[in-house]
C-alpha atoms as a PDB file:
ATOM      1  CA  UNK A   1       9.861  -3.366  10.983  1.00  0.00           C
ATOM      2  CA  UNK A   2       6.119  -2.728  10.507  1.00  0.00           C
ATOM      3  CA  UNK A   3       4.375  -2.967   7.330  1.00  0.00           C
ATOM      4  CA  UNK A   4       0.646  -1.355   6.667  1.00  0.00           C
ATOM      5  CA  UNK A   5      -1.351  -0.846   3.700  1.00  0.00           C
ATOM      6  CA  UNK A   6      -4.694   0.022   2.207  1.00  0.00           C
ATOM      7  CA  UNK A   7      -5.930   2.614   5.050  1.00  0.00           C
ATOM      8  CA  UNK A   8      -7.658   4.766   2.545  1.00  0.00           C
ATOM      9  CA  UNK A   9      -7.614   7.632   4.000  1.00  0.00           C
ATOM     10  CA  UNK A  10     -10.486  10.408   2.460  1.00  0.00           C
ATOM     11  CA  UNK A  11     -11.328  13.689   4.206  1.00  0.00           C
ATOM     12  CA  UNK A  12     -15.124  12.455   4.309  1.00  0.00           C
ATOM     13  CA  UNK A  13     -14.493   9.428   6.419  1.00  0.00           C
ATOM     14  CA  UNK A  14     -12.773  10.922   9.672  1.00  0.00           C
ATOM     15  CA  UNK A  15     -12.568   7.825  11.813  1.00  0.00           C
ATOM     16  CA  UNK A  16     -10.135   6.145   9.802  1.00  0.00           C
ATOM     17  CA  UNK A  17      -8.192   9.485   9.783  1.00  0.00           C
ATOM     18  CA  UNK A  18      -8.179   8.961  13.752  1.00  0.00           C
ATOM     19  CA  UNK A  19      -7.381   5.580  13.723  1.00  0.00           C
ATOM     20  CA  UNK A  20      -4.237   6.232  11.481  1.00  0.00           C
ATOM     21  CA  UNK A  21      -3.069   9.519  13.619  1.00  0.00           C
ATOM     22  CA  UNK A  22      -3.051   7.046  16.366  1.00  0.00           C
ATOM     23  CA  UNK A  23      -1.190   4.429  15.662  1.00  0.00           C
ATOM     24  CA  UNK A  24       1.239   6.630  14.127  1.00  0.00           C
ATOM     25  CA  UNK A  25       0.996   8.026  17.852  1.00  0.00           C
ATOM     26  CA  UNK A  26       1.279   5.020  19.913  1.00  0.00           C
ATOM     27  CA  UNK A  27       1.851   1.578  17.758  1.00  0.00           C
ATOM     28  CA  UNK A  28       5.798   2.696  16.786  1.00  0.00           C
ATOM     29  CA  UNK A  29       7.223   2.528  19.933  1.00  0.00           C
ATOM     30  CA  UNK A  30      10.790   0.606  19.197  1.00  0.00           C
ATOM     31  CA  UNK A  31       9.922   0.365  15.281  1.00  0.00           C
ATOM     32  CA  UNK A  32      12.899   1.416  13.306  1.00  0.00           C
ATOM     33  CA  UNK A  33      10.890   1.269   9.398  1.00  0.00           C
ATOM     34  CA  UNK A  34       7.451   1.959   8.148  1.00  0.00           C
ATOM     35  CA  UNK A  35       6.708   0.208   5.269  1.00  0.00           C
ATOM     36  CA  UNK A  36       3.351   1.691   3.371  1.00  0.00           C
ATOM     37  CA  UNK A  37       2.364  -0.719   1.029  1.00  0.00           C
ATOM     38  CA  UNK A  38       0.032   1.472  -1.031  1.00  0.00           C
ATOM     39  CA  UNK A  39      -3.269   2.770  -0.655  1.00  0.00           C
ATOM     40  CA  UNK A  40      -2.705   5.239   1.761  1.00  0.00           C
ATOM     41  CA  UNK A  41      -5.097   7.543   0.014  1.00  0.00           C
ATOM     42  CA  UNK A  42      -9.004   6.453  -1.323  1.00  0.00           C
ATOM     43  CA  UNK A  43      -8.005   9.607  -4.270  1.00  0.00           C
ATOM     44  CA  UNK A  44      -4.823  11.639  -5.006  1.00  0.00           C
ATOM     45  CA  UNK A  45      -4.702  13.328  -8.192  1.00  0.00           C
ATOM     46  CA  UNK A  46      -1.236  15.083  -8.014  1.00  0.00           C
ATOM     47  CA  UNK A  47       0.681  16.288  -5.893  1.00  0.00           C
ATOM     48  CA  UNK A  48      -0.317  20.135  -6.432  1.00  0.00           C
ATOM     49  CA  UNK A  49      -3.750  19.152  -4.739  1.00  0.00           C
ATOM     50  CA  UNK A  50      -3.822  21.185  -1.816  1.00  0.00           C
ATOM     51  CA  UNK A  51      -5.864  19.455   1.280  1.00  0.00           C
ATOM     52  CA  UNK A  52      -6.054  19.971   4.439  1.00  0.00           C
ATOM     53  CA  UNK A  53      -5.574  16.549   5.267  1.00  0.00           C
ATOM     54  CA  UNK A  54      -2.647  15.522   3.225  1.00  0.00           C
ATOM     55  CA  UNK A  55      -1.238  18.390   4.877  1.00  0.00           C
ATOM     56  CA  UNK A  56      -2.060  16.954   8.615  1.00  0.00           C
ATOM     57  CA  UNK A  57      -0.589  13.523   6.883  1.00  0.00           C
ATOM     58  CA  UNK A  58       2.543  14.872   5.920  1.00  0.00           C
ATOM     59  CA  UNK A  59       2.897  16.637   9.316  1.00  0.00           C
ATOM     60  CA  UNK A  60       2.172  13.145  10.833  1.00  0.00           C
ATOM     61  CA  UNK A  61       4.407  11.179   8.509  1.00  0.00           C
ATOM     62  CA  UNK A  62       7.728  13.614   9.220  1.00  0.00           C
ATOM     63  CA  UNK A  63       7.433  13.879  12.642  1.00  0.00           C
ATOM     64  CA  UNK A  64       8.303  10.107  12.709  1.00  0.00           C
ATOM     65  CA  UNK A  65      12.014  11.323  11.277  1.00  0.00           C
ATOM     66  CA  UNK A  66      12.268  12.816  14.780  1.00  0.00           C
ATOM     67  CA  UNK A  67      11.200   9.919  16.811  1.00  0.00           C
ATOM     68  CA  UNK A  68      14.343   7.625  14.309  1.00  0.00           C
ATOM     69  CA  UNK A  69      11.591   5.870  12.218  1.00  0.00           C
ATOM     70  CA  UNK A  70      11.996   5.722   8.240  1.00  0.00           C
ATOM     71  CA  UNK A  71       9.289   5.467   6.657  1.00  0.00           C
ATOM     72  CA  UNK A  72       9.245   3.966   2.580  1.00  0.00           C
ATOM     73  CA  UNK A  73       6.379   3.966   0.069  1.00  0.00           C
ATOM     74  CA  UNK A  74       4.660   1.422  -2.264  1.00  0.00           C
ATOM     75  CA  UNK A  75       2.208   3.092  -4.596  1.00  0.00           C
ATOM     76  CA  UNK A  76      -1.022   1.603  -4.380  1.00  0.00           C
ATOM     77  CA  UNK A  77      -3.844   1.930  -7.503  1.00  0.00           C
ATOM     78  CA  UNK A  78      -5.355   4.297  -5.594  1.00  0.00           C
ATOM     79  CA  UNK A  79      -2.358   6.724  -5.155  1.00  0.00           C
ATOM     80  CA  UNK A  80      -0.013   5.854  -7.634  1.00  0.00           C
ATOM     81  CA  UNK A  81       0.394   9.710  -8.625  1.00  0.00           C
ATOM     82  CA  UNK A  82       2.458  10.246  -5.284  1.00  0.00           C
ATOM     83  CA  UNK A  83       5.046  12.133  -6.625  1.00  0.00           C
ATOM     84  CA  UNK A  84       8.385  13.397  -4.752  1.00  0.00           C
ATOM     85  CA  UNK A  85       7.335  16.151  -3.695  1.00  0.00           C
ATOM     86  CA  UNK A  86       4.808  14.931  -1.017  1.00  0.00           C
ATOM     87  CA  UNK A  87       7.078  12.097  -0.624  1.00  0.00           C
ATOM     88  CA  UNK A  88       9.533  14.875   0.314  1.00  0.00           C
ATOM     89  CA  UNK A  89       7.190  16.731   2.559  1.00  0.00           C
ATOM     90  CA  UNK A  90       6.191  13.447   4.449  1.00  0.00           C
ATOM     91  CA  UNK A  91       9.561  12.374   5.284  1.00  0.00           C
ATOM     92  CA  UNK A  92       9.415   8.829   3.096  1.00  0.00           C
ATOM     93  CA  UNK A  93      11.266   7.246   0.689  1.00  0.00           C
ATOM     94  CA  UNK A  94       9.662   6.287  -2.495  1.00  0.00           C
ATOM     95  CA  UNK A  95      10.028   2.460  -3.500  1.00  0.00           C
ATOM     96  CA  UNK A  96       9.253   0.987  -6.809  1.00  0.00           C
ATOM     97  CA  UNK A  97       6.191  -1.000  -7.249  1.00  0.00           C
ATOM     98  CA  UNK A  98       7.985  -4.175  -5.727  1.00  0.00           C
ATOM     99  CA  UNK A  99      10.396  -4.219  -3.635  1.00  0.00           C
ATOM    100  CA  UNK A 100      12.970  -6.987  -1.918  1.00  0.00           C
ATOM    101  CA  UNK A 101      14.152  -6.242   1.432  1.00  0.00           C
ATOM    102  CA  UNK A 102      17.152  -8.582   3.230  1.00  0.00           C
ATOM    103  CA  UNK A 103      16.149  -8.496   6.858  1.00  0.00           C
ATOM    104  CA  UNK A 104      18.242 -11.165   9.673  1.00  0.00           C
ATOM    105  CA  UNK A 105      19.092 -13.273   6.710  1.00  0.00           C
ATOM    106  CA  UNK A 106      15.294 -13.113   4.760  1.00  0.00           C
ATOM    107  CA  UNK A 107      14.476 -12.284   1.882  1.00  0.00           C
ATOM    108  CA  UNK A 108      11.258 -10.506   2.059  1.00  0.00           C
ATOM    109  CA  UNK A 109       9.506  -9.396  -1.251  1.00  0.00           C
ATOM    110  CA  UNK A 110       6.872  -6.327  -0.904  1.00  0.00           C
ATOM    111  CA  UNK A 111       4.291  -5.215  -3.300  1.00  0.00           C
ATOM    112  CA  UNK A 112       0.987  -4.070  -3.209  1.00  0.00           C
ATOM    113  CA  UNK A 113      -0.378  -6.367  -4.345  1.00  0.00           C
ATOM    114  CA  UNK A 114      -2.773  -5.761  -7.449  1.00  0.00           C
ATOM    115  CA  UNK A 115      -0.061  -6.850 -10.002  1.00  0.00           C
ATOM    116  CA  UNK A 116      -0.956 -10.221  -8.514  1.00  0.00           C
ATOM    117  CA  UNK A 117      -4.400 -10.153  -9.790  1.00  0.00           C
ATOM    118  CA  UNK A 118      -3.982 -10.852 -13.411  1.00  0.00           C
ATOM    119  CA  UNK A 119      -7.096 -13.311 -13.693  1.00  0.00           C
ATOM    120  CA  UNK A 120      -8.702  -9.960 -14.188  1.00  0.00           C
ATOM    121  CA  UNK A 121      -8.181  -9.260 -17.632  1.00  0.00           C
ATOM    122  CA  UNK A 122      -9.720  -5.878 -17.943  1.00  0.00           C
ATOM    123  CA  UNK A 123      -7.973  -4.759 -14.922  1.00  0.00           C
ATOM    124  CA  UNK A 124      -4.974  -5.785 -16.069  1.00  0.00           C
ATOM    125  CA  UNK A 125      -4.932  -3.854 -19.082  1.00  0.00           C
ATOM    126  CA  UNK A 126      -6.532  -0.961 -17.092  1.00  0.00           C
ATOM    127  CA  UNK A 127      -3.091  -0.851 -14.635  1.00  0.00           C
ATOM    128  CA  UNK A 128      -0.858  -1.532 -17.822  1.00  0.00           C
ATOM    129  CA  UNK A 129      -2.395   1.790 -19.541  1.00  0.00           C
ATOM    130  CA  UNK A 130      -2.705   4.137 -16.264  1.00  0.00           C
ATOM    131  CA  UNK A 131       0.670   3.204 -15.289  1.00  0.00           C
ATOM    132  CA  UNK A 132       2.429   4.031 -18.383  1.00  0.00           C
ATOM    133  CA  UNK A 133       4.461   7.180 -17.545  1.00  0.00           C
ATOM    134  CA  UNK A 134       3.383   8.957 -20.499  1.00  0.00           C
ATOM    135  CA  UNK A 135      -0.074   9.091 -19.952  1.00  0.00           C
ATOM    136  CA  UNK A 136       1.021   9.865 -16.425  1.00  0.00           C
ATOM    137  CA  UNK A 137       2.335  13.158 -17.135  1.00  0.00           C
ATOM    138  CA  UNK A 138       0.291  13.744 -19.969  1.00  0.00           C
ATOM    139  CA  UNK A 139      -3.067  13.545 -17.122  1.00  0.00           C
ATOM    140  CA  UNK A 140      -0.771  15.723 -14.523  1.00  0.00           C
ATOM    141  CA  UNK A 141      -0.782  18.325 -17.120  1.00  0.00           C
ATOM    142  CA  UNK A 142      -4.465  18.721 -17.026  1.00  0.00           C
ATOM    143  CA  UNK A 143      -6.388  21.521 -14.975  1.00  0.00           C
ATOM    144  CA  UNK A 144      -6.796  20.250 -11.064  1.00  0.00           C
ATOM    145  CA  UNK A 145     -10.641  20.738 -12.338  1.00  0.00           C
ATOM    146  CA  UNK A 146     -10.918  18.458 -15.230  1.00  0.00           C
ATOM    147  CA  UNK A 147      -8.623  15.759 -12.991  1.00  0.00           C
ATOM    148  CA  UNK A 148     -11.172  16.309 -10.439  1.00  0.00           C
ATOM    149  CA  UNK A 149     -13.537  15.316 -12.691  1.00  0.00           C
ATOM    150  CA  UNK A 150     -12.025  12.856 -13.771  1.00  0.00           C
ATOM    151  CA  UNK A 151     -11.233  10.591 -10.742  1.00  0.00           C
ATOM    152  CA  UNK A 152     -14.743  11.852  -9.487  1.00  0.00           C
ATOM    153  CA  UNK A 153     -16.489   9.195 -12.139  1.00  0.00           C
ATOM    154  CA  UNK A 154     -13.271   6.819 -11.650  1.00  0.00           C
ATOM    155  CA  UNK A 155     -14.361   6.600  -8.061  1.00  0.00           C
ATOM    156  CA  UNK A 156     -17.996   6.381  -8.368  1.00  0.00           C
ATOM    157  CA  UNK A 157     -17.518   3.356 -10.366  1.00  0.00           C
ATOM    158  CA  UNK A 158     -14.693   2.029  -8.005  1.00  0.00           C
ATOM    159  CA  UNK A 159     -17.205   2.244  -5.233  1.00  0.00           C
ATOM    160  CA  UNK A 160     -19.792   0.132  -7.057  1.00  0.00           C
ATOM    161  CA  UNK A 161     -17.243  -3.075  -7.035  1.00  0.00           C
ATOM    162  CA  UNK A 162     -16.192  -1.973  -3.593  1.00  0.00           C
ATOM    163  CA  UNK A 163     -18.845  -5.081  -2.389  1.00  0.00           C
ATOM    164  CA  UNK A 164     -16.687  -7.728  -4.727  1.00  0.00           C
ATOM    165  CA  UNK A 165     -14.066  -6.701  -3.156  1.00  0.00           C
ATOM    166  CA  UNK A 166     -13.407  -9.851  -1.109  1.00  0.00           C
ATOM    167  CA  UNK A 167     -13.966 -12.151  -4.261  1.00  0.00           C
ATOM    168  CA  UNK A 168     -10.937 -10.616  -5.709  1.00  0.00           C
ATOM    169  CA  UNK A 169      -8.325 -13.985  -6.386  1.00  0.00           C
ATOM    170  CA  UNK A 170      -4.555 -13.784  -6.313  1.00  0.00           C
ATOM    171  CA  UNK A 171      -2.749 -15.757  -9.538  1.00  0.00           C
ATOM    172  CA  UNK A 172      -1.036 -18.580  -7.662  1.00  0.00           C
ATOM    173  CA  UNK A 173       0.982 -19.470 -10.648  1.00  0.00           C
ATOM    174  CA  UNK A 174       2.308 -15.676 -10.656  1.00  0.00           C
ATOM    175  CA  UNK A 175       3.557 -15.946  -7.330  1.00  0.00           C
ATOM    176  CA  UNK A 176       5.237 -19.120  -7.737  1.00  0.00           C
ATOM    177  CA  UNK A 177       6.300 -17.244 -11.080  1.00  0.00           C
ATOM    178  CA  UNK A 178       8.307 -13.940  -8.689  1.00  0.00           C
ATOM    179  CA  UNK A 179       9.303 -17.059  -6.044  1.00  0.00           C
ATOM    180  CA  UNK A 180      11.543 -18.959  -8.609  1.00  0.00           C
ATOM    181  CA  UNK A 181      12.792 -15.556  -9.988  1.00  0.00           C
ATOM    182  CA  UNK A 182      13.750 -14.180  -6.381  1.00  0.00           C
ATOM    183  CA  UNK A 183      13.865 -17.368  -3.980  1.00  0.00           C
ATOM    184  CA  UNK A 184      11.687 -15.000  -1.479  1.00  0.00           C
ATOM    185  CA  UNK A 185      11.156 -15.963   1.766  1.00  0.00           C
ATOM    186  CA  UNK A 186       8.425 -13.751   3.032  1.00  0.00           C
ATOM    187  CA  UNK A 187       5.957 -11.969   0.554  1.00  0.00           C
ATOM    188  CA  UNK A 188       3.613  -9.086   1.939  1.00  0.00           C
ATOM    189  CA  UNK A 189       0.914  -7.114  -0.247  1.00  0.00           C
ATOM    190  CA  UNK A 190      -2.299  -5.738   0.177  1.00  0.00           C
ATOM    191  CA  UNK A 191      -4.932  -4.259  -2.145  1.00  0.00           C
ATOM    192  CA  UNK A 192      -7.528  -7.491  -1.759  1.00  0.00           C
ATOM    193  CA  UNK A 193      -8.414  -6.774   1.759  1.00  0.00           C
ATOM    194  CA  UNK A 194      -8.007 -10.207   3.249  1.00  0.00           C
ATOM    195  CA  UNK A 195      -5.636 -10.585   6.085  1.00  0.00           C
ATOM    196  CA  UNK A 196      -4.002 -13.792   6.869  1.00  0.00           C
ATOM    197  CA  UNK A 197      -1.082 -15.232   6.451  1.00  0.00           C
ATOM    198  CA  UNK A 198      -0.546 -18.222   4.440  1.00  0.00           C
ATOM    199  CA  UNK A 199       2.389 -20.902   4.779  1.00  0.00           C
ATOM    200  CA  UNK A 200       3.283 -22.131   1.354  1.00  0.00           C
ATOM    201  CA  UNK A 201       6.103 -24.883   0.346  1.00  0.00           C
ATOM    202  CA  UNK A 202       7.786 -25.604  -3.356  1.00  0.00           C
ATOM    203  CA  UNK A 203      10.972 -27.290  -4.106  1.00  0.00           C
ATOM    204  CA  UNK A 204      11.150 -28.345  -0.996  1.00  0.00           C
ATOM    205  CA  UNK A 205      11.393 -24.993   0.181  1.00  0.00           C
ATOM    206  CA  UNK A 206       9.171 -23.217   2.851  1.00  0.00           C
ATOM    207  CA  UNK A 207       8.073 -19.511   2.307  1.00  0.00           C
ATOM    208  CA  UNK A 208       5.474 -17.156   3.780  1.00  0.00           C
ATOM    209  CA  UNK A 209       2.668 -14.916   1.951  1.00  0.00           C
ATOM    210  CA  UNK A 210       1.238 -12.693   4.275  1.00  0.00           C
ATOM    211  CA  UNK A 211      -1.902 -10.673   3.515  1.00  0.00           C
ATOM    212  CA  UNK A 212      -2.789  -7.173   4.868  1.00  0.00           C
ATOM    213  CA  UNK A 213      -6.094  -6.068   5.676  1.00  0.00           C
ATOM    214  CA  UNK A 214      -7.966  -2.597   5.002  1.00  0.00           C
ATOM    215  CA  UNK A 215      -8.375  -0.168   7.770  1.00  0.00           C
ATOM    216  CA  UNK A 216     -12.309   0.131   6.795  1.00  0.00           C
ATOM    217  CA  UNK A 217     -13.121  -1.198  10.632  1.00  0.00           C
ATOM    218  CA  UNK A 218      -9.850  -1.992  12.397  1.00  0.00           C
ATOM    219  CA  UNK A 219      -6.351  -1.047  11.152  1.00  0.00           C
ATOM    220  CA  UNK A 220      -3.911  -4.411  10.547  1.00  0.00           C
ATOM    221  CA  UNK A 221      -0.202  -4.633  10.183  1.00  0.00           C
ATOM    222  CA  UNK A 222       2.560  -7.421   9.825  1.00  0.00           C
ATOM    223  CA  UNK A 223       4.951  -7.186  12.362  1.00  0.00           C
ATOM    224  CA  UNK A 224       8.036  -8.729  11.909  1.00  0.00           C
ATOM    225  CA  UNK A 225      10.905  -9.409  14.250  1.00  0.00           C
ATOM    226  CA  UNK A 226      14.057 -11.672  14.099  1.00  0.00           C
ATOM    227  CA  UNK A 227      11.984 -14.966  15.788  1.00  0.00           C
ATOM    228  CA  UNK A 228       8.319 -14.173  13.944  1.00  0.00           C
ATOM    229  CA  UNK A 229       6.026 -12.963  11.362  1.00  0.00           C
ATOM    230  CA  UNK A 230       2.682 -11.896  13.116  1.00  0.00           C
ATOM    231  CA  UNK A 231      -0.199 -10.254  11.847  1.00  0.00           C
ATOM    232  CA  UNK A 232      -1.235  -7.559  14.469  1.00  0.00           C
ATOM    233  CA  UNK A 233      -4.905  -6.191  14.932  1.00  0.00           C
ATOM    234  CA  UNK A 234      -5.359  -3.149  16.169  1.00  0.00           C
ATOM    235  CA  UNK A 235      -8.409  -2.125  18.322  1.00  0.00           C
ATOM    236  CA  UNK A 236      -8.775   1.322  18.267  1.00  0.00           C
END
């Protein structure tokens, strides 16, 4: 199983589109699951946008049903209006915002990864609020205009943090927190940008948090098989 997140894709940035198309192309071969852990989009504002390239996406993303490879979905705060109708039209399977997966006798926990970032305060009140499934419906109700608009002075003022990006901080004490609820073995996530992967220990007990990177210059993905956890580079 393979597990990606944070590509971002946006009609205005065309390389990363390419980059994506081909590893979906060529970085599968003997991959039974796709795990997207969020982010797939930079905007998505409901799933009666029509784009050309969430079309060619979708296209993409189903044609792996052919080839044996399911894909599965993590919303990311970027694309958390995925609804199941493009989920539908790309093939995947829609997973809540964590996930835990038993794979050869591990217990790996996915998320994306910004519920882990609760030293931001606003933010965290931000996600609470946008999350809520009644304001959720109540802002896929709007005219695709006024959401336009919307997410249009969302992103400009995204794009102005984009630079702290890298000082973003995980809350140690909240992982620790989802490790004695769920005894985890492996934890993957995304959404801060900074790939590693980090070997942690408590009560005695070894456990894994690995980190995926964005696909802003070269794509990453953790790879894992029945020997290994590896974090893979691609060089596109």
């Amino acid at each position: 199983m393979i597990f990606i997140s944070d590509i971002h894709l946006n009609i205005k940035n065309p390389i990363t589109i390419k980059k994506f198309l081909k590893f979906l192309k060529y970085s599968l071969n003997n991959i039974k699951s796709l795990y997207i852990l969020g982010d797939l989009f930079d905007v998505w504002i409901g799933d009666d946008y029509k784009n050309i390239l969430y079309k060619k996406i979708a296209h993409e993303l189903f044609s792996l049903k052919n080839r044996g490879i399911s894909c599965y979905f993590i919303p990311g705060n970027h694309d958390f209006l995925i609804g199941k109708y493009y989920a539908k039209s790309c093939g995947m399977i829609l997973l809540p915002e964590k996930k835990i997966i038993n794979f050869l006798n591990k217990k790996i926990i996915i998320l994306h990864g910004d519920s882990l970032c609760i030293n931001d305060y606003s933010y965290k009140i931000f996600r609470y609020i946008i999350r809520s499934k009644f304001l959720k419906n109540i802002f896929l109700r709007l005219p695709l205009y006024l959401r336009l608009k919307i997410f249009k002075k969302i992103q400009n003022k995204s794009n102005l943090k984009k630079k702290y990006k890298f000082n973003i901080k995980i809350n140690e004490k909240k992982i620790l927190k989802i490790f004695n609820e769920t005894n985890f073995d492996i934890m993957i996530h995304g959404h801060i940008h900074q790939k590693n992967i980090f070997i942690l220990k408590n009560k005695n007990k070894i456990f894994y948090r690995a980190v995926l990177g964005s696909w802003e210059n070269n794509g990453s993905a953790i790879y894992i098989t029945k020997s290994k956890i590896k974090l893979i580079n691609f060089l596109f």
